[in-house]
N, C-alpha and C. Protein backbone atom coordinates (compact mmCIF):
# COMPACT_ATOMS: atom_id res chain seq x y z
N UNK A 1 8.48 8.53 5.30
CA UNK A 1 7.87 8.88 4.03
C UNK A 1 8.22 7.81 2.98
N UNK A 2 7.52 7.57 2.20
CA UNK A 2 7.49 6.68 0.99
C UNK A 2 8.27 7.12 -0.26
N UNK A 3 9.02 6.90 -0.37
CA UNK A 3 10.31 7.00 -1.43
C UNK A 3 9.96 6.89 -2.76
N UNK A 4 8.19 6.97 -3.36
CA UNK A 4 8.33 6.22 -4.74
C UNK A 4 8.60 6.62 -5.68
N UNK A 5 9.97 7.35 -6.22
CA UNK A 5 10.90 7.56 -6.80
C UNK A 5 11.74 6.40 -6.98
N UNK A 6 12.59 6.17 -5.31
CA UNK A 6 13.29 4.84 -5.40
C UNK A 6 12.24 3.93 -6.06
N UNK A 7 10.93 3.55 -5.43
CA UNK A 7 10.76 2.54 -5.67
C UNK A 7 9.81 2.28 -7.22
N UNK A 8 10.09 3.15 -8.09
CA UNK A 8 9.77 2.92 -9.31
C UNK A 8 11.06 2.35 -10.19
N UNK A 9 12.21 3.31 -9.28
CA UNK A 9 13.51 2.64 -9.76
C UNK A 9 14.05 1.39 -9.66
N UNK A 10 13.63 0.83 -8.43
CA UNK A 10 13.90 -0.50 -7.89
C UNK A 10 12.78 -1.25 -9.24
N UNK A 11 11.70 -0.89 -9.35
CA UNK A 11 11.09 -1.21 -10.39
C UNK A 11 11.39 -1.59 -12.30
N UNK A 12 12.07 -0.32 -12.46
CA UNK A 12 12.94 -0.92 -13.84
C UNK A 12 14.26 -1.58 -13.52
N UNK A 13 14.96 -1.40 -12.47
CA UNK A 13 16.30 -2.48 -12.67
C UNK A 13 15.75 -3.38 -12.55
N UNK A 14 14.61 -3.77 -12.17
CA UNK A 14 14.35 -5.28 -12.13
C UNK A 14 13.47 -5.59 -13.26
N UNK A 15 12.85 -5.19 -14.09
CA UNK A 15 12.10 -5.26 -15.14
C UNK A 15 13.34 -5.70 -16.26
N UNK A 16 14.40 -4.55 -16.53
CA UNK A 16 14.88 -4.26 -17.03
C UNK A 16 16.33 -5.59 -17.11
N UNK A 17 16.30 -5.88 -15.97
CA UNK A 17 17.55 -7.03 -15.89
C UNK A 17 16.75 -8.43 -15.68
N UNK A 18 15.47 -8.59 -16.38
CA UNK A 18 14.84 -9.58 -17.08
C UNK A 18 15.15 -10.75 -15.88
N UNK A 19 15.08 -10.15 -14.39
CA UNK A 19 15.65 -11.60 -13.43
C UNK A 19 14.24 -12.60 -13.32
N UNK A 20 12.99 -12.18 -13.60
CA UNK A 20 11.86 -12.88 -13.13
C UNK A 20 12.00 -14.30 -14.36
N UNK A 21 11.70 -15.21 -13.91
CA UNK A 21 11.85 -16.59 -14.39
C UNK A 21 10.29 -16.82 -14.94
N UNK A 22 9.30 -15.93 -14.40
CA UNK A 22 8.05 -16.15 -14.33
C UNK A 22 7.59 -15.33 -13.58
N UNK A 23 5.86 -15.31 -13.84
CA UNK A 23 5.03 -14.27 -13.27
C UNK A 23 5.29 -14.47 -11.59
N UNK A 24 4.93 -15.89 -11.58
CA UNK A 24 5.25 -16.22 -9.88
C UNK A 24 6.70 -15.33 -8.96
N UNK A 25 7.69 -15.36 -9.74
CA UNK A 25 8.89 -14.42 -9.10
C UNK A 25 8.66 -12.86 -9.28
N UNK A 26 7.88 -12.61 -10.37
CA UNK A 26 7.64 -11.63 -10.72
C UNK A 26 6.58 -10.67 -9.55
N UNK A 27 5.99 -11.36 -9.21
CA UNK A 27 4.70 -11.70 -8.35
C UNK A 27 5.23 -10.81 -7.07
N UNK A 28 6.08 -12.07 -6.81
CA UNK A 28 6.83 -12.26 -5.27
C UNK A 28 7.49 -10.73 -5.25
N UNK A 29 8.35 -10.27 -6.09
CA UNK A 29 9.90 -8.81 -5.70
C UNK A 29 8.38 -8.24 -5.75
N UNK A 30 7.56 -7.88 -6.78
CA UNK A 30 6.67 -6.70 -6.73
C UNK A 30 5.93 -6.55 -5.57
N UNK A 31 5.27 -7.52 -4.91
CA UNK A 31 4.65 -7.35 -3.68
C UNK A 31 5.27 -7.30 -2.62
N UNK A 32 6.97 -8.42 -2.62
CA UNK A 32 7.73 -7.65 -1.53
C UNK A 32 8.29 -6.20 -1.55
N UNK A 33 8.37 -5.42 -2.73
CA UNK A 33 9.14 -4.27 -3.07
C UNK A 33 8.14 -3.71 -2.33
N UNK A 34 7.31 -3.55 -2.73
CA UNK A 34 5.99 -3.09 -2.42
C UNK A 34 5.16 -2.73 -0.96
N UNK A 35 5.73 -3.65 -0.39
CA UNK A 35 5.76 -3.54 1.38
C UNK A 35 6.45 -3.07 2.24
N UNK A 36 8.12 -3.34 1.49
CA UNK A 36 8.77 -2.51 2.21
C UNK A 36 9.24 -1.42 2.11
N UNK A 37 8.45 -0.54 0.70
CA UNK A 37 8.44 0.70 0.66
C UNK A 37 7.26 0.90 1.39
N UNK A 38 6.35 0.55 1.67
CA UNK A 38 5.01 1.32 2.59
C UNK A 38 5.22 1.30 3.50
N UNK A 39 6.40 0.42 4.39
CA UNK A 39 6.28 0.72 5.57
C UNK A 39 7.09 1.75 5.92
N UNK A 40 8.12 2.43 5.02
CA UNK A 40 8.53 3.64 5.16
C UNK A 40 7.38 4.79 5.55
N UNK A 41 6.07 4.37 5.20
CA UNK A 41 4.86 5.54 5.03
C UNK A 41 4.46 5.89 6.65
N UNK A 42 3.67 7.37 6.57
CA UNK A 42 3.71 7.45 8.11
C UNK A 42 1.83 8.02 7.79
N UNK A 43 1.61 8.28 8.93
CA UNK A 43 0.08 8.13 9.12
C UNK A 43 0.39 9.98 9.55
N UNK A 44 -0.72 10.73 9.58
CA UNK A 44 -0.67 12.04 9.45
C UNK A 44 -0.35 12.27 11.20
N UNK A 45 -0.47 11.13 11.88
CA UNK A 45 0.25 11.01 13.18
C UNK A 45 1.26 10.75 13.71
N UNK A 46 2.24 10.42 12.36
CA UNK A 46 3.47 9.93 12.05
C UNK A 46 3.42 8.17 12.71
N UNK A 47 2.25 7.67 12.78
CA UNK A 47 2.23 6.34 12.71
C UNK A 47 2.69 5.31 11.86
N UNK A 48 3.71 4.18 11.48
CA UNK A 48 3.65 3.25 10.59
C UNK A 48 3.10 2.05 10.64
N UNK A 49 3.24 0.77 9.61
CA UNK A 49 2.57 -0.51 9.47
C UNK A 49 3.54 -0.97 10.45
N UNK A 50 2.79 -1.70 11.55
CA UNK A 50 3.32 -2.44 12.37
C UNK A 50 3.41 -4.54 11.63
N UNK A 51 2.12 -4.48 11.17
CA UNK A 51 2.28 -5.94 10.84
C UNK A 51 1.54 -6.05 9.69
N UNK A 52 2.20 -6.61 8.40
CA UNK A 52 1.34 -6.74 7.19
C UNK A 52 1.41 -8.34 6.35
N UNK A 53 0.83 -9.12 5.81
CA UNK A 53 1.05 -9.84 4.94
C UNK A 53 0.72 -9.61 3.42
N UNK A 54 1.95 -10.04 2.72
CA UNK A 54 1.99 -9.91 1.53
C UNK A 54 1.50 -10.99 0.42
N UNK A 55 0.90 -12.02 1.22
CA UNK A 55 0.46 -13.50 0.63
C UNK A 55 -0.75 -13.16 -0.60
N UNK A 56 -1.91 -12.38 -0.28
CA UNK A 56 -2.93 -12.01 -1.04
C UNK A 56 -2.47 -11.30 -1.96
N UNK A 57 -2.00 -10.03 -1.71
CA UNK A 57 -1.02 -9.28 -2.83
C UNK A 57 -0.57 -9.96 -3.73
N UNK A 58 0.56 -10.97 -3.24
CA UNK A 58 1.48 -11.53 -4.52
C UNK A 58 0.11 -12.18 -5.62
N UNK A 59 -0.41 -13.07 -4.37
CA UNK A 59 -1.60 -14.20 -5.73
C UNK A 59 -2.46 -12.93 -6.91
N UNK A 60 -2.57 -11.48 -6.27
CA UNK A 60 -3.69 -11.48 -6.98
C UNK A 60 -2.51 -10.72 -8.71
N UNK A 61 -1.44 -10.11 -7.79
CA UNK A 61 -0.53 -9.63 -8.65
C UNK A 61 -0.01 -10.71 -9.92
N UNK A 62 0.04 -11.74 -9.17
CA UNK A 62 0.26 -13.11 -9.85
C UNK A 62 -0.88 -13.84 -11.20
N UNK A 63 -2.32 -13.03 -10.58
CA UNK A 63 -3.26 -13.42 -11.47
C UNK A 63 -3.21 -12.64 -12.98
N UNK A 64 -2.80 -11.26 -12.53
CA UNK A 64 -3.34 -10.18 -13.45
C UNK A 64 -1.81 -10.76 -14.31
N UNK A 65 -0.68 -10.25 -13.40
CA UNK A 65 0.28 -10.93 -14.88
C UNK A 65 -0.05 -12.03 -15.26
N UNK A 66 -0.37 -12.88 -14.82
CA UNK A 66 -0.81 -14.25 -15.72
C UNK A 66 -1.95 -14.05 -17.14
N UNK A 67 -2.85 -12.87 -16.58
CA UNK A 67 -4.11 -13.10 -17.13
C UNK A 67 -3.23 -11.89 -18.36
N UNK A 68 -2.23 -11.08 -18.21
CA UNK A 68 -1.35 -10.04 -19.48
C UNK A 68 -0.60 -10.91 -20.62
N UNK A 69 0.01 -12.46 -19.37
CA UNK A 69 0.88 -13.10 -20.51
C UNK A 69 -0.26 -14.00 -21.11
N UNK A 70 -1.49 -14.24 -20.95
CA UNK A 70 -2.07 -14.93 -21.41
C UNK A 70 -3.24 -14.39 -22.93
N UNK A 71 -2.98 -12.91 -23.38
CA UNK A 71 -3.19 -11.90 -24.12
C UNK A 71 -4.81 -11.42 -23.46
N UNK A 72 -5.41 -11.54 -21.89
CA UNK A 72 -6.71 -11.11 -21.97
C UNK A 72 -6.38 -9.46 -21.47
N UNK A 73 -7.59 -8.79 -21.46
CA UNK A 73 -8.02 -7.54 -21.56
C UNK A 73 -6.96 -7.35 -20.15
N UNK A 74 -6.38 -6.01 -20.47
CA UNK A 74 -5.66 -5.85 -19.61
C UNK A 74 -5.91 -4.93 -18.90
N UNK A 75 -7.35 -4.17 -18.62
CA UNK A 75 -8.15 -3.76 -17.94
C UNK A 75 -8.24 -4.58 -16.91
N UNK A 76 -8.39 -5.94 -17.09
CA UNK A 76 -8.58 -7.06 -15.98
C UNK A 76 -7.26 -6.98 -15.45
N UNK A 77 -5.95 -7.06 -15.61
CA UNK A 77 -4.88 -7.00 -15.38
C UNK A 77 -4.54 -5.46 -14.05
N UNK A 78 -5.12 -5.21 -14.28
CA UNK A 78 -4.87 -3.44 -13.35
C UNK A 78 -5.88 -4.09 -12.09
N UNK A 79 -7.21 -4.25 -12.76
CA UNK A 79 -8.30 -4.47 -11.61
C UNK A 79 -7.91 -5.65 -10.46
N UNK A 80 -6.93 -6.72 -11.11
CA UNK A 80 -6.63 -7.91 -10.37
C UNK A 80 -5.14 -6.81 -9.07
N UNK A 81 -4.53 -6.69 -9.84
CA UNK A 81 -3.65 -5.83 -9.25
C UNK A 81 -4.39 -5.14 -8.10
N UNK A 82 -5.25 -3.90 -8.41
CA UNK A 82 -5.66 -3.12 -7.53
C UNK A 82 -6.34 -3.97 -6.53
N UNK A 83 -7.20 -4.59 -6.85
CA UNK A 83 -8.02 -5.84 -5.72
C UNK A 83 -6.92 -6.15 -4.36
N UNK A 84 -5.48 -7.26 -4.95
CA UNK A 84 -4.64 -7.49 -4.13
C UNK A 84 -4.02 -6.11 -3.62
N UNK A 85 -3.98 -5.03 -3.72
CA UNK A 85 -3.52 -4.06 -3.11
C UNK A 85 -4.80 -3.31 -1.94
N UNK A 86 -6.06 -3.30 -2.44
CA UNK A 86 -6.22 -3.04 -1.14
C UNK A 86 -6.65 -4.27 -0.24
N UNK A 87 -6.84 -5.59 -0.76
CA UNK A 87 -6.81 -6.42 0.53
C UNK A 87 -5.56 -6.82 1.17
N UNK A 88 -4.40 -6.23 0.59
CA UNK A 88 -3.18 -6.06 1.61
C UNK A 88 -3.44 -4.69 2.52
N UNK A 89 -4.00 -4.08 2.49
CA UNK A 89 -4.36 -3.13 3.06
C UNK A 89 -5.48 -3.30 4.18
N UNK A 90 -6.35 -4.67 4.01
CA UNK A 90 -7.62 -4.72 5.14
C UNK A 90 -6.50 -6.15 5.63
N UNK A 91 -5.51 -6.77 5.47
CA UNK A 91 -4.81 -6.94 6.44
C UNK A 91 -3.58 -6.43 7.50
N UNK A 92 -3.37 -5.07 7.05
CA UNK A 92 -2.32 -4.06 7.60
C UNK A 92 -2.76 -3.98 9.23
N UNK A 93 -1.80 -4.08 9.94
CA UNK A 93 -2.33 -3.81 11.83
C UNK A 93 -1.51 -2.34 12.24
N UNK A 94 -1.90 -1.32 12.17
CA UNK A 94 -0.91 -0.01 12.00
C UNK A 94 -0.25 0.00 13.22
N UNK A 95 0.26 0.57 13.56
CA UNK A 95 1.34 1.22 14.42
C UNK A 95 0.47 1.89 15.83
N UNK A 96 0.99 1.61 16.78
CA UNK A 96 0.15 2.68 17.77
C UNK A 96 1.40 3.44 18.98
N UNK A 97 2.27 3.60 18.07
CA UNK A 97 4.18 4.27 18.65
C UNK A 97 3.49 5.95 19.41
N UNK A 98 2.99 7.00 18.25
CA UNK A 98 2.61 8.17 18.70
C UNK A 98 0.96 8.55 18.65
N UNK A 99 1.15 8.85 19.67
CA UNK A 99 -0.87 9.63 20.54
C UNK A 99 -0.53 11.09 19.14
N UNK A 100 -1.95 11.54 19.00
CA UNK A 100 -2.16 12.63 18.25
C UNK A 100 -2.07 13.75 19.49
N UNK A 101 -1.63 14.71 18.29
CA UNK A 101 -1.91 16.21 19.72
C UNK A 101 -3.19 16.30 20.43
N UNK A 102 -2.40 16.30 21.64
CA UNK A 102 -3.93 16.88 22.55
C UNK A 102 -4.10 15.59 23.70
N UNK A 103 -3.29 14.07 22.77
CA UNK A 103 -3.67 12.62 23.36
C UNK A 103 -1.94 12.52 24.37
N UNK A 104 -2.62 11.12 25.30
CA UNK A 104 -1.72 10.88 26.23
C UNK A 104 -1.15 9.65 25.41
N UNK A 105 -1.77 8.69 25.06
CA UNK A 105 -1.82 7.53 24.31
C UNK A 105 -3.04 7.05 23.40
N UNK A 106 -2.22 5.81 22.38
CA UNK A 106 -2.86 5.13 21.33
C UNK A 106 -3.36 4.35 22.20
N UNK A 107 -4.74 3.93 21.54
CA UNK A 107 -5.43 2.69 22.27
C UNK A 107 -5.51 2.29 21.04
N UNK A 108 -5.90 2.03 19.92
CA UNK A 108 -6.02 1.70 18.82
C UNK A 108 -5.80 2.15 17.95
N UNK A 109 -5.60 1.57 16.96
CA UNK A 109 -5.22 2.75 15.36
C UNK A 109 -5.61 1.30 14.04
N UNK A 110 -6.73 1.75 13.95
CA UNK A 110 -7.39 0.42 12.57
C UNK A 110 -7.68 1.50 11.47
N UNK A 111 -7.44 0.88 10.18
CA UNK A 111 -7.62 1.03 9.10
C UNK A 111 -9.30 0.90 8.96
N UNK A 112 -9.88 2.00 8.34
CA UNK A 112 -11.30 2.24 7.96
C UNK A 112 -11.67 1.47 7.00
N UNK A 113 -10.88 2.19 5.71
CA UNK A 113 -11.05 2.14 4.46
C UNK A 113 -9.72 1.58 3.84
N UNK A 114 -9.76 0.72 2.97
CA UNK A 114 -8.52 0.56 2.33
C UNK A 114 -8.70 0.74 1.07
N UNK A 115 -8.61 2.16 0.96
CA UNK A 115 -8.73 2.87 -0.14
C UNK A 115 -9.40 2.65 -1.40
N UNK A 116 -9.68 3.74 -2.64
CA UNK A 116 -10.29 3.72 -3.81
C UNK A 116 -9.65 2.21 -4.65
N UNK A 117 -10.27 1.52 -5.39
CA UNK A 117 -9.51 1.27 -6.37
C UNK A 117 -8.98 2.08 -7.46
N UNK A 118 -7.69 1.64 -8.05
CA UNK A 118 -7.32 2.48 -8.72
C UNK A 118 -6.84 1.93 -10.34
N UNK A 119 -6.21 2.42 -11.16
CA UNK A 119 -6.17 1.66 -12.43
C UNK A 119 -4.93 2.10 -12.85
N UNK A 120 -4.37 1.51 -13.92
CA UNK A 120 -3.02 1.08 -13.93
C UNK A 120 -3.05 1.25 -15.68
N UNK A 121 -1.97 2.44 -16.00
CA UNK A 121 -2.46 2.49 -17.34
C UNK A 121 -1.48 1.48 -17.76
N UNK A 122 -2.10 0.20 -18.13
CA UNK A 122 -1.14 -0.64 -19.02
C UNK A 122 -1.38 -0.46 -20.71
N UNK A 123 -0.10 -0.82 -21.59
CA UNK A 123 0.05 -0.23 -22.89
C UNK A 123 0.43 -1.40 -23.13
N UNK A 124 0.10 -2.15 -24.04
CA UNK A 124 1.61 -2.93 -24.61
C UNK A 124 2.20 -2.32 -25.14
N UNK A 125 3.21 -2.24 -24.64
CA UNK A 125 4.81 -1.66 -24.93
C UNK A 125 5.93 -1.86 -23.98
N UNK A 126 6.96 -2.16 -24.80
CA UNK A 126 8.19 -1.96 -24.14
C UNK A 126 8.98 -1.33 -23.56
N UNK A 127 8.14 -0.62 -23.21
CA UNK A 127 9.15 0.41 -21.94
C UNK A 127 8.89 0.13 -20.53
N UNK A 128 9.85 -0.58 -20.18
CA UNK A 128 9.95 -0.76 -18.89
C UNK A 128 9.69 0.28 -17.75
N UNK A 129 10.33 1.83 -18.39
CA UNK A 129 10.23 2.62 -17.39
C UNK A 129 8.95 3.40 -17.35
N UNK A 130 8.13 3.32 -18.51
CA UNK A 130 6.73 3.35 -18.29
C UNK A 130 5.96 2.40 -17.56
N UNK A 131 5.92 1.51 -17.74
CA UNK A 131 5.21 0.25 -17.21
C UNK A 131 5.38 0.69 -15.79
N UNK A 132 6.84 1.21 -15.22
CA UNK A 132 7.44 0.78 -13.87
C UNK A 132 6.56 2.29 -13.19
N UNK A 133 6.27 2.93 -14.02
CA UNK A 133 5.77 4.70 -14.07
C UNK A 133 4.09 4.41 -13.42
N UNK A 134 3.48 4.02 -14.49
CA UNK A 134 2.59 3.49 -14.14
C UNK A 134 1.60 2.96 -13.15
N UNK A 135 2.59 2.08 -12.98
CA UNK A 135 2.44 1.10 -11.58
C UNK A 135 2.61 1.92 -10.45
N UNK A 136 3.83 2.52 -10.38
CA UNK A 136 3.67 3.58 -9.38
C UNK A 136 2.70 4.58 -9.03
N UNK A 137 2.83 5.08 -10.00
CA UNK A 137 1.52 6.07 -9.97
C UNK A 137 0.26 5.67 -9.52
N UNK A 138 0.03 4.46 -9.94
CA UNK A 138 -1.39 4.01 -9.64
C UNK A 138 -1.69 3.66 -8.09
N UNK A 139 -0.09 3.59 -7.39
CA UNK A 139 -0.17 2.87 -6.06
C UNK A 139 0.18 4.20 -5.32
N UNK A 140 0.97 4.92 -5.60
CA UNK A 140 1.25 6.55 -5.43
C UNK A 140 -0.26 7.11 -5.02
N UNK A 141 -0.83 7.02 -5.93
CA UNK A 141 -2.52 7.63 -5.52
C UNK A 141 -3.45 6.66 -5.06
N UNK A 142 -3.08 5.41 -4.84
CA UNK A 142 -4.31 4.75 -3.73
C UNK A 142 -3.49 5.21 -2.30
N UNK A 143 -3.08 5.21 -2.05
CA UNK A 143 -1.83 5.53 -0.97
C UNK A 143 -2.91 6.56 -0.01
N UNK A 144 -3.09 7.46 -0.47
CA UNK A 144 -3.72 8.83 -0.46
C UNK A 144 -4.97 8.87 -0.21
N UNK A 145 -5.30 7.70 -0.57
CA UNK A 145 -6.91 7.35 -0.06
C UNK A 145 -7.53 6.39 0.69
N UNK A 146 -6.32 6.21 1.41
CA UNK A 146 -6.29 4.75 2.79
C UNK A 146 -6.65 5.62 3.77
N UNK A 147 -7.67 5.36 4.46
CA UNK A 147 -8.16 5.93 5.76
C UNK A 147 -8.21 5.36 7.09
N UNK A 148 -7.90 6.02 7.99
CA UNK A 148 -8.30 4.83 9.43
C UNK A 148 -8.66 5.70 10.53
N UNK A 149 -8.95 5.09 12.00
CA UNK A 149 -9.08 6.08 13.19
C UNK A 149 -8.47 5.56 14.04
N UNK A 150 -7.60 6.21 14.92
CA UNK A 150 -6.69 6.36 15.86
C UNK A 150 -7.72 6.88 16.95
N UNK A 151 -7.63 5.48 18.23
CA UNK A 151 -8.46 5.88 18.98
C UNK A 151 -7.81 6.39 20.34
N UNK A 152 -7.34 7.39 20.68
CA UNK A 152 -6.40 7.60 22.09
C UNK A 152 -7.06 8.47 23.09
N UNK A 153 -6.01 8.08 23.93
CA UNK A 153 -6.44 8.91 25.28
C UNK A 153 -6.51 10.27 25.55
N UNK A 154 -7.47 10.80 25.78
CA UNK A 154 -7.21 12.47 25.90
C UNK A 154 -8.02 12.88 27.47
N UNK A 155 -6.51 13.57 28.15
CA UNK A 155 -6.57 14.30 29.36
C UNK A 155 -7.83 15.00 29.42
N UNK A 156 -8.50 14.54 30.89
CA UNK A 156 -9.90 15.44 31.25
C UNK A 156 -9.18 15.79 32.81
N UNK A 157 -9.38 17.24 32.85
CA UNK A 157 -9.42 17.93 34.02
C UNK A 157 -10.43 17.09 35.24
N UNK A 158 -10.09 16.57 36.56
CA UNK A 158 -10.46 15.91 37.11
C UNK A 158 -11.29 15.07 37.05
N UNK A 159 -10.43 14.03 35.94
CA UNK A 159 -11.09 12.81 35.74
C UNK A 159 -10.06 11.90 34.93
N UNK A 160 -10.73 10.40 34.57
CA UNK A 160 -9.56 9.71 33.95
C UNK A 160 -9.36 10.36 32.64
N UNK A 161 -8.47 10.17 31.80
CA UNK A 161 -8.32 10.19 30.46
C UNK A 161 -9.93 9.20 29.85
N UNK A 162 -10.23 10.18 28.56
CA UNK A 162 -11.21 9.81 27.68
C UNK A 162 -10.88 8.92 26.94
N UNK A 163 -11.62 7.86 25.72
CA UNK A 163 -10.94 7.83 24.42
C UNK A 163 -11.46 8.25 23.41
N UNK A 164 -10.74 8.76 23.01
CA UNK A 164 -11.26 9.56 21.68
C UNK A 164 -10.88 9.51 20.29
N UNK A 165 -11.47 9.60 19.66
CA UNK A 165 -11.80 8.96 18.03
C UNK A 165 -10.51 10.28 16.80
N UNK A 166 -9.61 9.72 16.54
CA UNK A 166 -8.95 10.69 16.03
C UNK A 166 -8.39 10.31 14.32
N UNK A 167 -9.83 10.61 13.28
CA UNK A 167 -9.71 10.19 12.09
C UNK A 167 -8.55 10.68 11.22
N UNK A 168 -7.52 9.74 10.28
CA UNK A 168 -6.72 9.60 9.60
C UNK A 168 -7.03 9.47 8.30
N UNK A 169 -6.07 10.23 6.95
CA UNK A 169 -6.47 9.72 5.44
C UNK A 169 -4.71 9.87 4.95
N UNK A 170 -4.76 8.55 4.64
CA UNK A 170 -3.55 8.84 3.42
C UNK A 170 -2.03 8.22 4.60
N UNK A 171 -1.45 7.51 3.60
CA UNK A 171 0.11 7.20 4.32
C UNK A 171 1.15 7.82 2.95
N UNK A 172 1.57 8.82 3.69
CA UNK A 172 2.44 9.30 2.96
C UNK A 172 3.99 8.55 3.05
């Protein structure tokens, strides 16, 4: 399960102890924080992320703070954000560890949908633990709307195993 409690917290000590030198570092902890709290997440099959890159994430995370310190609409700032979050998501390769009830085995498990976009209430203001609130929240509820199908084997009475289509929503 996804901890994002911790990881809003991990969010203001680092806001808060002012370590980013720049958007670019800034970039980097948020999209790594960011990954390795999801892979805590499990699939309603108790599946996790087997293989993800965080390269697209950081740039686009990288754009939107750039485009906040640069004073533009910070509507654009959420949308750049959300963009790199779900195309870290259409590069995710999930897990194929547990078959759903009923299955012998995973033959596949791909991501459908990589979820709604979502929006990010940014304020100017100084509260870190809003900002850090925020952000969470906004990734808290795309989370919830990542979909995929788990394609596994299911036992037929004198015959081979089938495969069968076993649709997924949400990594908790």
């Amino acid at each position: 399960m996804i901890d994002w409690n911790a990881f809003e917290n991990n969010l203001v000590s680092y806001f808060e102890s002012q370590r980013a030198k720049s958007e670019d570092d800034a970039a980097k902890y948020i999209s790594e924080l960011y990954d390795r709290y999801v892979k805590l997440g499990v699939t309603q099959y108790r599946n996790t992320i087997a293989t993800s890159n965080t390269k697209t994430l950081k740039s686009f995370i990288f754009l939107g703070l750039t485009d906040a310190r640069n004073g533009l609409n910070l509507q654009r700032t959420s949308q750049r954000i959300s963009q790199g979050v779900m195309l870290y998501w259409r590069g995710v390769t999930m897990g194929v560890e547990f078959p759903p009830p009923g299955s012998i085995q995973v033959v596949t498990n791909v991501i459908t949908f990589p979820g709604t976009p979502f929006n990010i209430l940014i304020r100017n203001t100084t509260s870190t633990r809003a900002l850090a609130r925020n952000l969470t929240l906004g990734l808290k509820t795309h989370a919830l709307t990542i979909s995929g199908i788990n394609t596994s084997l299911v036992p037929v009475a004198g015959g081979p195993p089938v495969p069968t289509p076993f649709p997924w929503v949400s990594i908790k």
